[in-house]
PDB file of N, CA and C in Angstrom:
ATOM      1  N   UNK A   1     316.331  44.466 144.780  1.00  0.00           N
ATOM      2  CA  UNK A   1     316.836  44.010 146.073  1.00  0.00           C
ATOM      3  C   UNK A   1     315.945  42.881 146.587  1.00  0.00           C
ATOM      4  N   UNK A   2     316.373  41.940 147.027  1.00  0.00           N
ATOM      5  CA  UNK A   2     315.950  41.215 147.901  1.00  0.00           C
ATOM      6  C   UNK A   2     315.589  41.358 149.335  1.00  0.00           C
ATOM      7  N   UNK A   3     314.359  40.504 149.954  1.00  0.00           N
ATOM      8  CA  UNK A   3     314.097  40.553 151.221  1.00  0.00           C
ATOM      9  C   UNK A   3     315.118  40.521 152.364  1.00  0.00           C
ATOM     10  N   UNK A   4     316.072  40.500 151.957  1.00  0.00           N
ATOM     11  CA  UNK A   4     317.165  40.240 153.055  1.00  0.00           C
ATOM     12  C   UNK A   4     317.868  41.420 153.006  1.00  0.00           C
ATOM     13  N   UNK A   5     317.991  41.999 151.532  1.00  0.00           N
ATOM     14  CA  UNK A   5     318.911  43.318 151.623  1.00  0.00           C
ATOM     15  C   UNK A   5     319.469  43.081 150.709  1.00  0.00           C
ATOM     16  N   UNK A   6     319.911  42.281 149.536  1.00  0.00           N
ATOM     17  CA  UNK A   6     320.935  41.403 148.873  1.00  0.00           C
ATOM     18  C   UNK A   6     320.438  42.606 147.768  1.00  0.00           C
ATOM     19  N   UNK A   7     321.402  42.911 146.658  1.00  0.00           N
ATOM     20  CA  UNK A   7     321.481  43.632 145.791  1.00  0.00           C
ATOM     21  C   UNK A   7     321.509  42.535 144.461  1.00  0.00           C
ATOM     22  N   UNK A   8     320.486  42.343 143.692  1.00  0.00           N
ATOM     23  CA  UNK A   8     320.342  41.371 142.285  1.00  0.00           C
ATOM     24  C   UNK A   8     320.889  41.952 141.633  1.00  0.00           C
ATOM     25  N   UNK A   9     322.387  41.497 141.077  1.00  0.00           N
ATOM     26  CA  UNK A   9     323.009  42.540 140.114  1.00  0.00           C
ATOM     27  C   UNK A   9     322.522  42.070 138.610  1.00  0.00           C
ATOM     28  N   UNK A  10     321.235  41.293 138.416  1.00  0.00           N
ATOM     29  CA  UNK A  10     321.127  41.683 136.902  1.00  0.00           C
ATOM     30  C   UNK A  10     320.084  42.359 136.413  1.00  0.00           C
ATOM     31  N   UNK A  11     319.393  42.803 138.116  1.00  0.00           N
ATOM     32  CA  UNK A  11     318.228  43.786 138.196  1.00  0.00           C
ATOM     33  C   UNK A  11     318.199  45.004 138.786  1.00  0.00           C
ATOM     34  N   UNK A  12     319.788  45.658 139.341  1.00  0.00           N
ATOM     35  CA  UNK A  12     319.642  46.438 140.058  1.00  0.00           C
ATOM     36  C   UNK A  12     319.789  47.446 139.021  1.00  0.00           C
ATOM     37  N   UNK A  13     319.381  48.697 139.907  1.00  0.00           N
ATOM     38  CA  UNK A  13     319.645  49.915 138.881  1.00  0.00           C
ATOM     39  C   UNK A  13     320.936  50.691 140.020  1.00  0.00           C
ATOM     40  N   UNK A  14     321.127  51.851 139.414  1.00  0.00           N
ATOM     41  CA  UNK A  14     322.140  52.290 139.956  1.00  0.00           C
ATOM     42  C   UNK A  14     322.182  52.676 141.093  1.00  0.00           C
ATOM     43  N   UNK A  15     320.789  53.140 141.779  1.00  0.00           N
ATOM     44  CA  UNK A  15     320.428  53.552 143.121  1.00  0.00           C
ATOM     45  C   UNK A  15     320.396  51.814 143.830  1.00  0.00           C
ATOM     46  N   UNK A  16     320.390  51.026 143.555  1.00  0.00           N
ATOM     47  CA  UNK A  16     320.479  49.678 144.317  1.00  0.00           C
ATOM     48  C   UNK A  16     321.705  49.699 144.436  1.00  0.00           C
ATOM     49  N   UNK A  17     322.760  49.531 143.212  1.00  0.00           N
ATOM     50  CA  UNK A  17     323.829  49.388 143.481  1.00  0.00           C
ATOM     51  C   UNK A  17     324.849  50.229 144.248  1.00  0.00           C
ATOM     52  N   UNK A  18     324.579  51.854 144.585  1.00  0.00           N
ATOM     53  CA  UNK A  18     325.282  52.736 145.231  1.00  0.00           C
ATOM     54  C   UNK A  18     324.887  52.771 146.409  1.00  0.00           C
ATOM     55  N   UNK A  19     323.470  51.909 147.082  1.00  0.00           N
ATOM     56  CA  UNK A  19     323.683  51.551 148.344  1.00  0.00           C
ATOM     57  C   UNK A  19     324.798  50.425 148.970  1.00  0.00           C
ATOM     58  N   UNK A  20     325.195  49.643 148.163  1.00  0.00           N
ATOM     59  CA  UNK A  20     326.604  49.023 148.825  1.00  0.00           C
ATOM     60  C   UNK A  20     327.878  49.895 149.119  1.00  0.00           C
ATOM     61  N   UNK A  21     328.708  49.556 149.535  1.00  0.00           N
ATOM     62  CA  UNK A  21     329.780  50.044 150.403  1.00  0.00           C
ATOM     63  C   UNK A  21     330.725  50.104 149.008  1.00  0.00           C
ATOM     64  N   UNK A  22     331.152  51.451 148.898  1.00  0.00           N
ATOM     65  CA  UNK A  22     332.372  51.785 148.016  1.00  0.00           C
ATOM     66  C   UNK A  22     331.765  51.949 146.405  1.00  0.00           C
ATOM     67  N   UNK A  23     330.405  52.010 146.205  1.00  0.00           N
ATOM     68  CA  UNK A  23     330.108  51.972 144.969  1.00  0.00           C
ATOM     69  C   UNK A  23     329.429  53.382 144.900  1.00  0.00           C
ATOM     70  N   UNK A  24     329.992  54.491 143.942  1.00  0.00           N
ATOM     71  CA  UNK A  24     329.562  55.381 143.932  1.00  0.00           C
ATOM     72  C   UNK A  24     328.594  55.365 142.700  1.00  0.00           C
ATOM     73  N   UNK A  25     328.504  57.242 142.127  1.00  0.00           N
ATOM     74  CA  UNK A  25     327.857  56.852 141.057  1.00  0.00           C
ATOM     75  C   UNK A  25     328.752  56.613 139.673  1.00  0.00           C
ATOM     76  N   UNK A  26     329.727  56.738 139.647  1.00  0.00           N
ATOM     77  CA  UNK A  26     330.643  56.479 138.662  1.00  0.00           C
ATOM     78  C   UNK A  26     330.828  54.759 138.376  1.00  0.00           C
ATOM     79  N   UNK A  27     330.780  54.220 139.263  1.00  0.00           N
ATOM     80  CA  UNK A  27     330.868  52.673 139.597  1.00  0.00           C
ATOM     81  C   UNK A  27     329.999  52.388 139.372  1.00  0.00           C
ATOM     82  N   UNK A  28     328.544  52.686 140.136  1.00  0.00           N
ATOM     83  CA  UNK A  28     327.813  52.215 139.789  1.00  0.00           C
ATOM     84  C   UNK A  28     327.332  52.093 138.138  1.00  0.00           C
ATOM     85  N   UNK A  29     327.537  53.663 137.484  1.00  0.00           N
ATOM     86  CA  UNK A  29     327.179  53.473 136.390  1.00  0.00           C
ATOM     87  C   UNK A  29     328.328  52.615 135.272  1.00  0.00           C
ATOM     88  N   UNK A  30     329.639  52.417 135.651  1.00  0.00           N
ATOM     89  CA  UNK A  30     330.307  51.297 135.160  1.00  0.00           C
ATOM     90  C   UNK A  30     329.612  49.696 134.918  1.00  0.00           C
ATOM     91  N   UNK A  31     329.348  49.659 136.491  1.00  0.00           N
ATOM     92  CA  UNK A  31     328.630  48.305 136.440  1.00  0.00           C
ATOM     93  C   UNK A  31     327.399  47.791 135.940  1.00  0.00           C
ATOM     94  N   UNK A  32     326.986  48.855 135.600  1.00  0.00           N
ATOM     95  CA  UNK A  32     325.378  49.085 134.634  1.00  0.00           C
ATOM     96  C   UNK A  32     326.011  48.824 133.300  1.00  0.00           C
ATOM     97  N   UNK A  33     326.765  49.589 132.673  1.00  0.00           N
ATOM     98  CA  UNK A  33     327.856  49.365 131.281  1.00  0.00           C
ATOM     99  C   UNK A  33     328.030  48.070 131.421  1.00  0.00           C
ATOM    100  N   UNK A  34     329.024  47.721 131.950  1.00  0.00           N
ATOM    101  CA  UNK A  34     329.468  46.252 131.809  1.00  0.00           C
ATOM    102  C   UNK A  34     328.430  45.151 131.887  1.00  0.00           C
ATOM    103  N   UNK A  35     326.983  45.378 132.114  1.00  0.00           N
ATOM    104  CA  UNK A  35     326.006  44.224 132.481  1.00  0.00           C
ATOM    105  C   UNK A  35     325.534  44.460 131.234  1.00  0.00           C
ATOM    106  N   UNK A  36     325.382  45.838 130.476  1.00  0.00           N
ATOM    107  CA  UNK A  36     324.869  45.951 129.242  1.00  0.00           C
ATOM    108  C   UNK A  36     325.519  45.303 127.987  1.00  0.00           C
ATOM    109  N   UNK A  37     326.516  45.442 128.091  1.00  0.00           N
ATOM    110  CA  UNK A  37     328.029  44.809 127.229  1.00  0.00           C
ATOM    111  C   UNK A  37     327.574  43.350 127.399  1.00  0.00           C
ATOM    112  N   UNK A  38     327.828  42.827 128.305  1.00  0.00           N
ATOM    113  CA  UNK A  38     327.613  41.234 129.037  1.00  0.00           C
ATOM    114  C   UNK A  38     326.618  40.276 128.628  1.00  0.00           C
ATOM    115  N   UNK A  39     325.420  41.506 128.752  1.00  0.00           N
ATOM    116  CA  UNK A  39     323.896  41.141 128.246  1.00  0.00           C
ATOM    117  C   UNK A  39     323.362  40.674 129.743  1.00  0.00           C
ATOM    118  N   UNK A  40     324.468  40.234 130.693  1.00  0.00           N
ATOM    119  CA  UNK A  40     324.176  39.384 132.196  1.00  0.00           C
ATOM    120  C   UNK A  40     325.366  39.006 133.098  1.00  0.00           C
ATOM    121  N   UNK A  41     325.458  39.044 133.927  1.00  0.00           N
ATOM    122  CA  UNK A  41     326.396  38.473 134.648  1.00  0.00           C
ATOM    123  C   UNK A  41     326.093  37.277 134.742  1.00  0.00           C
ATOM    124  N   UNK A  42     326.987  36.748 134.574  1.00  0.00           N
ATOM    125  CA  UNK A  42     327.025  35.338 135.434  1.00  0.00           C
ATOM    126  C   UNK A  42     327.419  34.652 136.783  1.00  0.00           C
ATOM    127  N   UNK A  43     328.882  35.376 136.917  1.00  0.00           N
ATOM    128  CA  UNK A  43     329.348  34.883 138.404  1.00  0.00           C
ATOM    129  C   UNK A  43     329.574  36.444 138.931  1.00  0.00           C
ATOM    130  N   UNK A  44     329.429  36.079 140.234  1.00  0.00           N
ATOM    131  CA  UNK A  44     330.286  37.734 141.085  1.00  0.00           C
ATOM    132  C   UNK A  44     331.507  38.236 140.702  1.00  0.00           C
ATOM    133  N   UNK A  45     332.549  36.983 140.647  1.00  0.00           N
ATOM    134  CA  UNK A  45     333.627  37.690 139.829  1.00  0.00           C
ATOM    135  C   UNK A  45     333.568  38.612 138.528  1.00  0.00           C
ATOM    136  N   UNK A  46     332.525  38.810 137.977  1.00  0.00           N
ATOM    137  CA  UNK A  46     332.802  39.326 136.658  1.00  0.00           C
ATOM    138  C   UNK A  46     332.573  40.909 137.320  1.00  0.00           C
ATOM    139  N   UNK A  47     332.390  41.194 138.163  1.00  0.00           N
ATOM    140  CA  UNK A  47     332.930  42.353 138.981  1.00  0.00           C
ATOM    141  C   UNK A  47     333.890  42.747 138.565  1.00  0.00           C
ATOM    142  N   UNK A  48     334.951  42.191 138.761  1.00  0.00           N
ATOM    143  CA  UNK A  48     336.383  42.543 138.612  1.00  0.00           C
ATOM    144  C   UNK A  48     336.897  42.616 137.176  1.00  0.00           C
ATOM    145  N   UNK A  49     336.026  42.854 136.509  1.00  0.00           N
ATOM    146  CA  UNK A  49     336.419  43.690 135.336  1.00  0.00           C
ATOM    147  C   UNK A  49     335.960  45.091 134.941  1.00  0.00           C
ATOM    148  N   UNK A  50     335.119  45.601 136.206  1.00  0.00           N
ATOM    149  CA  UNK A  50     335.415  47.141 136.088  1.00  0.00           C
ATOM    150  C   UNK A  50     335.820  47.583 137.119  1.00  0.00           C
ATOM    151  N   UNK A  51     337.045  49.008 136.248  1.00  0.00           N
ATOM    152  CA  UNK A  51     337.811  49.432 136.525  1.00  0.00           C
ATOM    153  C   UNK A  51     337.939  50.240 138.069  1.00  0.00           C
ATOM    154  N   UNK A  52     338.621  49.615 138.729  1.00  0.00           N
ATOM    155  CA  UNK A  52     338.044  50.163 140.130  1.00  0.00           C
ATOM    156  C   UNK A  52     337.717  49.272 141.062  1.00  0.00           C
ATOM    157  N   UNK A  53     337.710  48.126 140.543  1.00  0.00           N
ATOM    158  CA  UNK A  53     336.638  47.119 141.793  1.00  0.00           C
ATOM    159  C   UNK A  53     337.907  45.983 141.470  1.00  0.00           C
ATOM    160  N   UNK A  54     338.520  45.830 143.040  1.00  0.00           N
ATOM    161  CA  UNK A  54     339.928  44.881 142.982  1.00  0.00           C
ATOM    162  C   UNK A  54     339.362  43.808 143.724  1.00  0.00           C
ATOM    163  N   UNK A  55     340.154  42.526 143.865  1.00  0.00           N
ATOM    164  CA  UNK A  55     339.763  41.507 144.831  1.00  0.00           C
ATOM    165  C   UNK A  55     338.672  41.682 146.488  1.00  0.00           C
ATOM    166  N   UNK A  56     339.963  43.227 147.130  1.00  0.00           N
ATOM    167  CA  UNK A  56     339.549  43.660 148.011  1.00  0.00           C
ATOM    168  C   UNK A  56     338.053  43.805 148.544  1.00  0.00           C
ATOM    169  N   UNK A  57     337.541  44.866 147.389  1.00  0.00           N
ATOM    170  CA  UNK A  57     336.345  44.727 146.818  1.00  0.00           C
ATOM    171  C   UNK A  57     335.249  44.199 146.939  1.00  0.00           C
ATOM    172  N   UNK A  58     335.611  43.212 145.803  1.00  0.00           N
ATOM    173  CA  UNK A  58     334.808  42.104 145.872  1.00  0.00           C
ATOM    174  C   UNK A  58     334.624  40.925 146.839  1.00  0.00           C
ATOM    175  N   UNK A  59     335.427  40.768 147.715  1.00  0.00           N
ATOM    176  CA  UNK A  59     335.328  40.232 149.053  1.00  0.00           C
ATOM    177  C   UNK A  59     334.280  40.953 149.856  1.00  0.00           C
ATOM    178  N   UNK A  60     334.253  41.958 149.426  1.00  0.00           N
ATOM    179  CA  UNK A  60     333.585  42.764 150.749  1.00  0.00           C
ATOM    180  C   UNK A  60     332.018  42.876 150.249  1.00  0.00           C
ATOM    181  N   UNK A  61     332.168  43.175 148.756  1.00  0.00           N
ATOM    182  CA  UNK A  61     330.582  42.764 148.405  1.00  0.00           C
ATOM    183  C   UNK A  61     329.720  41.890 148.156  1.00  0.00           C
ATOM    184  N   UNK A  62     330.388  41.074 148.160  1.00  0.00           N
ATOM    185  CA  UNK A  62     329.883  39.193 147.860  1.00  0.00           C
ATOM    186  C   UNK A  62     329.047  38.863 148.777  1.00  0.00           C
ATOM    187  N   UNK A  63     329.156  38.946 150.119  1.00  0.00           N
ATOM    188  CA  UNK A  63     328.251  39.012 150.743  1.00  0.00           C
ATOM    189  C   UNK A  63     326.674  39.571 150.823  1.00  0.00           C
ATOM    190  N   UNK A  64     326.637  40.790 149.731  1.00  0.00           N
ATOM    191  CA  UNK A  64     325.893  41.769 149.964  1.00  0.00           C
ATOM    192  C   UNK A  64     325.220  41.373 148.373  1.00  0.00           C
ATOM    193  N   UNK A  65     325.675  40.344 147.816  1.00  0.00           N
ATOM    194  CA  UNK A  65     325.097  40.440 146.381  1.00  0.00           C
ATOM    195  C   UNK A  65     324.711  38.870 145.919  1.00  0.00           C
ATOM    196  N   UNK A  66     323.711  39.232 144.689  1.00  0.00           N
ATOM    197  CA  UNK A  66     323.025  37.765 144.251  1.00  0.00           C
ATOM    198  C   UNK A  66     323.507  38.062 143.022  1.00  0.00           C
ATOM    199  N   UNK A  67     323.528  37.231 141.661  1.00  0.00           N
ATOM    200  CA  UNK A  67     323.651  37.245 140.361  1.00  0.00           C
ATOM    201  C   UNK A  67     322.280  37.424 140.044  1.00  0.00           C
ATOM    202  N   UNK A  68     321.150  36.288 140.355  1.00  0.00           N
ATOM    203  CA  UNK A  68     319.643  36.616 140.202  1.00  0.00           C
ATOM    204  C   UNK A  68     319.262  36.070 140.917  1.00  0.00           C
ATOM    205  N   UNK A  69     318.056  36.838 141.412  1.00  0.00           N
ATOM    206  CA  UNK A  69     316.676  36.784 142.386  1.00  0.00           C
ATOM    207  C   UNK A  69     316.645  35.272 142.920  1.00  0.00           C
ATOM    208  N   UNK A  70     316.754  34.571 144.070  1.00  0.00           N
ATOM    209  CA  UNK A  70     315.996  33.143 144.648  1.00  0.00           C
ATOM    210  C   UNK A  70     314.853  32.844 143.408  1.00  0.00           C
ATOM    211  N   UNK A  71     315.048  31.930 142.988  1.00  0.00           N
ATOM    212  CA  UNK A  71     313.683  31.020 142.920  1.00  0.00           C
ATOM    213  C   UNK A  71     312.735  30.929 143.598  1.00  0.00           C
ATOM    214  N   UNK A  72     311.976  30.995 143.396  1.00  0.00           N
ATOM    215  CA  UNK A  72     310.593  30.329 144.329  1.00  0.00           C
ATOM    216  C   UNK A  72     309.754  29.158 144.111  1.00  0.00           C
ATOM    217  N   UNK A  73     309.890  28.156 144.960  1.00  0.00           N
ATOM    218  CA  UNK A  73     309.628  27.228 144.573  1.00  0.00           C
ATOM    219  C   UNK A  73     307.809  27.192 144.771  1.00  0.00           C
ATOM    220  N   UNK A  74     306.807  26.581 144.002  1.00  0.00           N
ATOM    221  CA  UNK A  74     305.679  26.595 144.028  1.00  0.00           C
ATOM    222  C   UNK A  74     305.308  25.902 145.039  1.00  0.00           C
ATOM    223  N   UNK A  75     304.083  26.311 145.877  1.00  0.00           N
ATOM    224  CA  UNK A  75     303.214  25.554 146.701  1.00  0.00           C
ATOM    225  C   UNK A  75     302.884  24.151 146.373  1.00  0.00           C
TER     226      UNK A  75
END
């Protein structure tokens, strides 16, 4: 998770991810599968290829999610 609250979905584990809204542990552990399969996400949409998670959804979590961590830019 990020300082803001943001859920890194290519670092979260399943307890990160079942703090968002509508992701249980069944989901969550889907979306752990599918990142393993993947090797990574790339965009938020790739959400919507497990089973369960519709447009609706993903509107509602996009807000709440990063693909990976901010950069930090050096001093």
């Amino acid at each position: 998770m990020t300082a803001d609250g943001k859920v890194v979905l290519n670092l979260a584990t399943e307890a990160d991810l079942m703090r968002l809204p509508g992701i249980g542990p069944a989901k969550a552990a889907a979306i752990l599968a599918l990142r393993a399969k993947m090797k990574r996400f790339r965009k938020v949409d790739d959400l919507l290829r497990v089973k369960g998670l519709g447009r609706r959804s993903l509107k509602r979590l996009r807000p709440l999610v990063l693909i990976d961590p901010p950069s930090i830019d050096p001093p």
